[in-house]
Every structure is written in C-alpha cells, then in structure tokens.
N, C-alpha and C. Protein backbone atom coordinates (compact mmCIF):
# COMPACT_ATOMS: atom_id res chain seq x y z
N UNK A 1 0.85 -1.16 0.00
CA UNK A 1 0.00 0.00 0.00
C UNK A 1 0.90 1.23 0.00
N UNK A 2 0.27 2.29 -0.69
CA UNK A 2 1.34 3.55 -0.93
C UNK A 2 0.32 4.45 -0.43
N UNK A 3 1.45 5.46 0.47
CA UNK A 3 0.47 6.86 0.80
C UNK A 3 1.07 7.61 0.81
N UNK A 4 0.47 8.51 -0.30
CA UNK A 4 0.99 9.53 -1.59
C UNK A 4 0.36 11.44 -0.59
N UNK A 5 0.75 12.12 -0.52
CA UNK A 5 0.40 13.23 -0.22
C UNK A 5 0.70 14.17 -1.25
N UNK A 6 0.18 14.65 -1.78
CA UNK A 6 0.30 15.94 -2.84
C UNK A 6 1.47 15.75 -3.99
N UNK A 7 1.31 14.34 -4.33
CA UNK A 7 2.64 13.58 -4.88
C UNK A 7 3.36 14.82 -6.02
N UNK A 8 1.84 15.64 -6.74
CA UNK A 8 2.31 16.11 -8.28
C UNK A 8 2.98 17.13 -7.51
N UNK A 9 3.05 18.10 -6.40
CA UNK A 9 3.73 19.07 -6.48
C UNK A 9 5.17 19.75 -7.03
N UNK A 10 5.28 20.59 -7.73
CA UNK A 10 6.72 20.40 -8.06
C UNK A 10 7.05 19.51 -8.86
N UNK A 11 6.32 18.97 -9.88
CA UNK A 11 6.75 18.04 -10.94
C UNK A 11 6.61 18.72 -12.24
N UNK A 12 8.09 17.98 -13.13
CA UNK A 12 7.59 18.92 -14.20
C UNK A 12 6.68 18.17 -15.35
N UNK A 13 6.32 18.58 -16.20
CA UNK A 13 5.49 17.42 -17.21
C UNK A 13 6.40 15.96 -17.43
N UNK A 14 7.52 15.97 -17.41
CA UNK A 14 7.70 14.49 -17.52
C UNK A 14 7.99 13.61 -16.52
N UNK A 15 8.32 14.25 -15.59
CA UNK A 15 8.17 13.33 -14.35
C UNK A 15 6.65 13.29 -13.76
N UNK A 16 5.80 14.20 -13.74
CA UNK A 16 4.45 14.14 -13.36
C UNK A 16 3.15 12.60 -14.40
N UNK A 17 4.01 12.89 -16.00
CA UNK A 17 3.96 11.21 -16.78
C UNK A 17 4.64 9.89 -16.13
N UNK A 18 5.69 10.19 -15.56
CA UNK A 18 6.33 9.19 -14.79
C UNK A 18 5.89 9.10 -14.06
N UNK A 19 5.47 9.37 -12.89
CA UNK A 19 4.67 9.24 -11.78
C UNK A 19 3.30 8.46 -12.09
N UNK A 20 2.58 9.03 -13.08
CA UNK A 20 1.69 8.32 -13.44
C UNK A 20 1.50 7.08 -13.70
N UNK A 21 2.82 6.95 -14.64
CA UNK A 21 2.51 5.41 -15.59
C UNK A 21 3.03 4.56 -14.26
N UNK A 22 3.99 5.16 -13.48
CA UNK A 22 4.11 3.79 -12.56
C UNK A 22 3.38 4.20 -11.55
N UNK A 23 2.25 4.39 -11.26
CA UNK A 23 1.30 4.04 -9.98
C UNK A 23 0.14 3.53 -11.23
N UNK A 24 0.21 3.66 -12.45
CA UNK A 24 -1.06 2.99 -12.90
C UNK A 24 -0.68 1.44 -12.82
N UNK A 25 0.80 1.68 -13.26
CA UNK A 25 1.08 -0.19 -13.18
C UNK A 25 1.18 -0.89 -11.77
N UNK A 26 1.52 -0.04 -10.50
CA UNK A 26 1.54 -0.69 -9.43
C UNK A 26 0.34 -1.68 -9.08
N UNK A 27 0.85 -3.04 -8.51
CA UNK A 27 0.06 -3.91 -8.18
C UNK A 27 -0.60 -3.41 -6.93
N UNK A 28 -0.52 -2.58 -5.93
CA UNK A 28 -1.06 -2.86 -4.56
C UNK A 28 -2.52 -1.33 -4.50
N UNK A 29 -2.59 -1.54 -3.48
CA UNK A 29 -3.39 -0.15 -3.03
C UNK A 29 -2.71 1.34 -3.26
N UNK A 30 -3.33 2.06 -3.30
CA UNK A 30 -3.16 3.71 -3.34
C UNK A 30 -3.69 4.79 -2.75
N UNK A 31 -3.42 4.92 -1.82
CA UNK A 31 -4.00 6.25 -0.94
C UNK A 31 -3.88 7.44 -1.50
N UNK A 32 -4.46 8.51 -2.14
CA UNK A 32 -3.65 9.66 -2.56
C UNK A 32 -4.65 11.26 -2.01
N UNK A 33 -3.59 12.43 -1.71
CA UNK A 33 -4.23 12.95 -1.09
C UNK A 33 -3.50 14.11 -2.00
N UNK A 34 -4.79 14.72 -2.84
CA UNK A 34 -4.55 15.65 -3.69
C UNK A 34 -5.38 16.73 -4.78
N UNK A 35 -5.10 18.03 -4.83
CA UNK A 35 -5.75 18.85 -5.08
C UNK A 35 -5.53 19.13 -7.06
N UNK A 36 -4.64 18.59 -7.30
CA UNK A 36 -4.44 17.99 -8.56
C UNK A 36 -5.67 17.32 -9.45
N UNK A 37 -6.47 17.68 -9.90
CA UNK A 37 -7.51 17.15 -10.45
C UNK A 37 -7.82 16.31 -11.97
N UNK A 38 -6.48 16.67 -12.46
CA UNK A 38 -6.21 15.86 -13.63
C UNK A 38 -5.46 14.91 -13.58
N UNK A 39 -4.94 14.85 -12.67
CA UNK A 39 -4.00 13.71 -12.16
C UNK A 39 -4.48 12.53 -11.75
N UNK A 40 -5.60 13.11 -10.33
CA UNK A 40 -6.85 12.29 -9.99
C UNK A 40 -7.85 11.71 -10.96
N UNK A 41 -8.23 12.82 -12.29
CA UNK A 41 -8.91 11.90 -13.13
C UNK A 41 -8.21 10.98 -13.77
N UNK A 42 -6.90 10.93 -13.66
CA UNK A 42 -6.49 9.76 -14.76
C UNK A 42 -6.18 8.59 -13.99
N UNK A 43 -5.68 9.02 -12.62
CA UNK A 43 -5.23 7.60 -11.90
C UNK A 43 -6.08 6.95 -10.86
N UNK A 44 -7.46 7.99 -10.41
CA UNK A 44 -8.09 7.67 -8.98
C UNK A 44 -9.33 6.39 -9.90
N UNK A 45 -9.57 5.42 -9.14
CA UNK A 45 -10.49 4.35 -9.56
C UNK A 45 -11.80 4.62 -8.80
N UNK A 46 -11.57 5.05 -7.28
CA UNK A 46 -12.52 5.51 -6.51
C UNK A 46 -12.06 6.72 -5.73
N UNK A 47 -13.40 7.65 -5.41
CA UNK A 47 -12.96 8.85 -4.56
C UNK A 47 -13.29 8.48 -3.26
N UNK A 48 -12.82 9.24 -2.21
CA UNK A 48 -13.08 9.50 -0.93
C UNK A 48 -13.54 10.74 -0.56
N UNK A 49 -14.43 11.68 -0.40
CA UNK A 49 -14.39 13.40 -0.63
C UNK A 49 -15.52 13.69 0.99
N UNK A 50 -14.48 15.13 1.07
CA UNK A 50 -15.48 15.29 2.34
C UNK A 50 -16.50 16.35 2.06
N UNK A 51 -17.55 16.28 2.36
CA UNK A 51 -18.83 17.02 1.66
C UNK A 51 -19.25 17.63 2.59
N UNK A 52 -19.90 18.91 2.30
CA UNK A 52 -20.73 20.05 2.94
C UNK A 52 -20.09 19.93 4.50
N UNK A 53 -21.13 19.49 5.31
CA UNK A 53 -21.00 20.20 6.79
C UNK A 53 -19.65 18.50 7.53
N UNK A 54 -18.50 18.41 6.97
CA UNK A 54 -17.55 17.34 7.59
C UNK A 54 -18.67 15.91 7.35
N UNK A 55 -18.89 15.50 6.02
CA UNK A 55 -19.95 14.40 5.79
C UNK A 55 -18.37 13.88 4.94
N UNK A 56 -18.65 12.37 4.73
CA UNK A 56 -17.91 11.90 3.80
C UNK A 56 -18.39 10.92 2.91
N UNK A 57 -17.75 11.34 2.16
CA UNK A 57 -18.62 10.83 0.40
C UNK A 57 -18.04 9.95 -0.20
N UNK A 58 -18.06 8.34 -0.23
CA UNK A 58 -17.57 7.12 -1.33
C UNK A 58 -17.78 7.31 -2.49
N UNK A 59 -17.06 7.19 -3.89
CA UNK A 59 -17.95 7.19 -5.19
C UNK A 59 -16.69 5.91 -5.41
N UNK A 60 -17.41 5.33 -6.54
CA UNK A 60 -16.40 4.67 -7.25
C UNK A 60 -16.53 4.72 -8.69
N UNK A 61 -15.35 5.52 -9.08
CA UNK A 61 -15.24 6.17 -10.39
C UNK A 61 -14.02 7.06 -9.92
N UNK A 62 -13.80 7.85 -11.27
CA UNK A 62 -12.56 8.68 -11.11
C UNK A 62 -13.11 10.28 -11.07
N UNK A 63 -12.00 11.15 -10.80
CA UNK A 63 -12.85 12.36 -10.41
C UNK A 63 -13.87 13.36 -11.43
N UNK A 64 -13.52 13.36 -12.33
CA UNK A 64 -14.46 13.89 -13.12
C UNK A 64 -16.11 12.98 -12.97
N UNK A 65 -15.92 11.76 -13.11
CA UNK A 65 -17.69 11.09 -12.63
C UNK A 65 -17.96 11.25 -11.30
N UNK A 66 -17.07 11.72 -9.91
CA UNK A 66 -17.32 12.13 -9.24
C UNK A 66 -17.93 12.90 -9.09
N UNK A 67 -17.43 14.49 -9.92
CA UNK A 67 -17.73 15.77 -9.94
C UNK A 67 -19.30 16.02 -10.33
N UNK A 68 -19.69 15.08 -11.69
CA UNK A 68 -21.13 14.87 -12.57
C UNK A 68 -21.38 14.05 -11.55
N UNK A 69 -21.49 13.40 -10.47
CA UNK A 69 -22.46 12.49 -9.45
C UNK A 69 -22.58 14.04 -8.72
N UNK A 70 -21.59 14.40 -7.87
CA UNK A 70 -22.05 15.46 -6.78
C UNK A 70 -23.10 16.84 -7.91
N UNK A 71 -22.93 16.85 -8.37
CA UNK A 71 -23.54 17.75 -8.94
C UNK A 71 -25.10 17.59 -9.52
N UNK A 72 -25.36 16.20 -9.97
CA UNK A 72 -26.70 15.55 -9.91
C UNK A 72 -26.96 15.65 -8.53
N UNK A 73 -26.44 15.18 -7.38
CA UNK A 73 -26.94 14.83 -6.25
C UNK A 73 -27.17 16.45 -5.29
N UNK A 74 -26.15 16.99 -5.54
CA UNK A 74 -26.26 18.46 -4.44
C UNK A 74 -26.91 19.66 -5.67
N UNK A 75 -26.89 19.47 -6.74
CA UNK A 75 -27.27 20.88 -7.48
C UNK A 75 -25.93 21.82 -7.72
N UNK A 76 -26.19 22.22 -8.78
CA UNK A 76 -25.34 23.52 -8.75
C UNK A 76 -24.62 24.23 -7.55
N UNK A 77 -25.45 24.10 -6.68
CA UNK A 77 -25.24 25.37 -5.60
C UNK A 77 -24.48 24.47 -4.66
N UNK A 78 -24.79 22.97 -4.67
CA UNK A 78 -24.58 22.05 -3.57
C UNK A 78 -23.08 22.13 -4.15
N UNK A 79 -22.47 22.03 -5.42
CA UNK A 79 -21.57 21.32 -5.74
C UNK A 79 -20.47 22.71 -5.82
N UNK A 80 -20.67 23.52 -5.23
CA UNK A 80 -19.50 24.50 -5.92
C UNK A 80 -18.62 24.16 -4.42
N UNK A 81 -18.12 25.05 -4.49
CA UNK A 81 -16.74 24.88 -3.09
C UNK A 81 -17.07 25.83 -2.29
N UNK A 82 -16.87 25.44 -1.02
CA UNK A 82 -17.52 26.23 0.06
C UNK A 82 -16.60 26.02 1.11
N UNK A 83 -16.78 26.91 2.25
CA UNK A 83 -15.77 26.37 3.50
C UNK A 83 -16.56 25.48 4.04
N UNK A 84 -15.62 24.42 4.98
CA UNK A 84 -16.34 23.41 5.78
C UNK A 84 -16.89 23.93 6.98
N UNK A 85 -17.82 23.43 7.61
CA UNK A 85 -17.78 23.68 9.36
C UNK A 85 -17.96 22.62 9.91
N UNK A 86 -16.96 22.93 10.66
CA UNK A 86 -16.10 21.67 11.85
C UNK A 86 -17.15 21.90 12.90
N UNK A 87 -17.45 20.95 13.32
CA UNK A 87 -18.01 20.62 14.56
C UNK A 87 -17.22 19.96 15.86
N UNK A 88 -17.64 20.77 17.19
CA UNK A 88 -16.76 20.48 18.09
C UNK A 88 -16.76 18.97 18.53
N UNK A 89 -15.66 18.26 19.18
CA UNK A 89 -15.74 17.30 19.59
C UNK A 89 -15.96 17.15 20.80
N UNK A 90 -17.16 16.51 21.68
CA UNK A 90 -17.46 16.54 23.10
C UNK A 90 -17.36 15.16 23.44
C-alpha cells in the first residue's frame, strides 16, 4: 500500500507522466491525497471526498464522474466549493 500526499507538487510534465505510468502499473493499493484534479482523473479508480458540513462521500469512479455524481446529487449550488464547518468534539 502507498500513501501519496500531494505527490504532483513540483513536478515537471515528464516526471508528473512518470509518476503516473508507474502508480497505474503498481500492483497494490493507493492512498492519494490531492488537489491535482487531472492527475486524480487519470489515476483515482474511486474517490473519498469530504462534503458540505464534515460528511464523507464514497464514489467509485474517477474524479471527473465524481464531480457529474455530486452535482446531480447536491445541485449547482450544492456542488460548488464552500468552507467546511467543523463541529466540536465533546
């Protein structure tokens, strides 16, 4: 299992292709935690996303069918970007 944090930062186009082709060929799991959205559409199989008020959202698909699910499901208004609110822990 690999856990990737903001892997593309600082990559230039051919190492950011490199990066790619070998996590598409890796045999194991992939954790990846990233604001990179073209990156995510080419390599993520399923999302993990945290939604509106700290909710968390399974899809399985890559991020762009993510994006067209939240957007059927929340609306326009649901789906744009918003700040979160954290709720205290008691």
């Amino acid at each position: 299992m690999l856990l990737l944090d903001e892997p593309t930062n600082d990559l230039d186009v051919e190492t950011l292709r490199a990066l790619e082709d070998a996590l598409l060929e890796f045999a194991g799991s992939i954790m990846v935690i990233s604001h990179d959205r073209w990156f995510l559409d080419r390599i993520a199989t399923h999302i993990l996303a945290a939604e509106g008020d700290s909710k968390w959202f399974f899809f399985d698909g890559n991020y762009q069918e993510y994006e067209a699910d939240k957007k059927k499901r929340l609306g326009e208004e649901g789906a744009r970007p918003h700040r979160l609110r954290f709720k205290p822990i008691r």
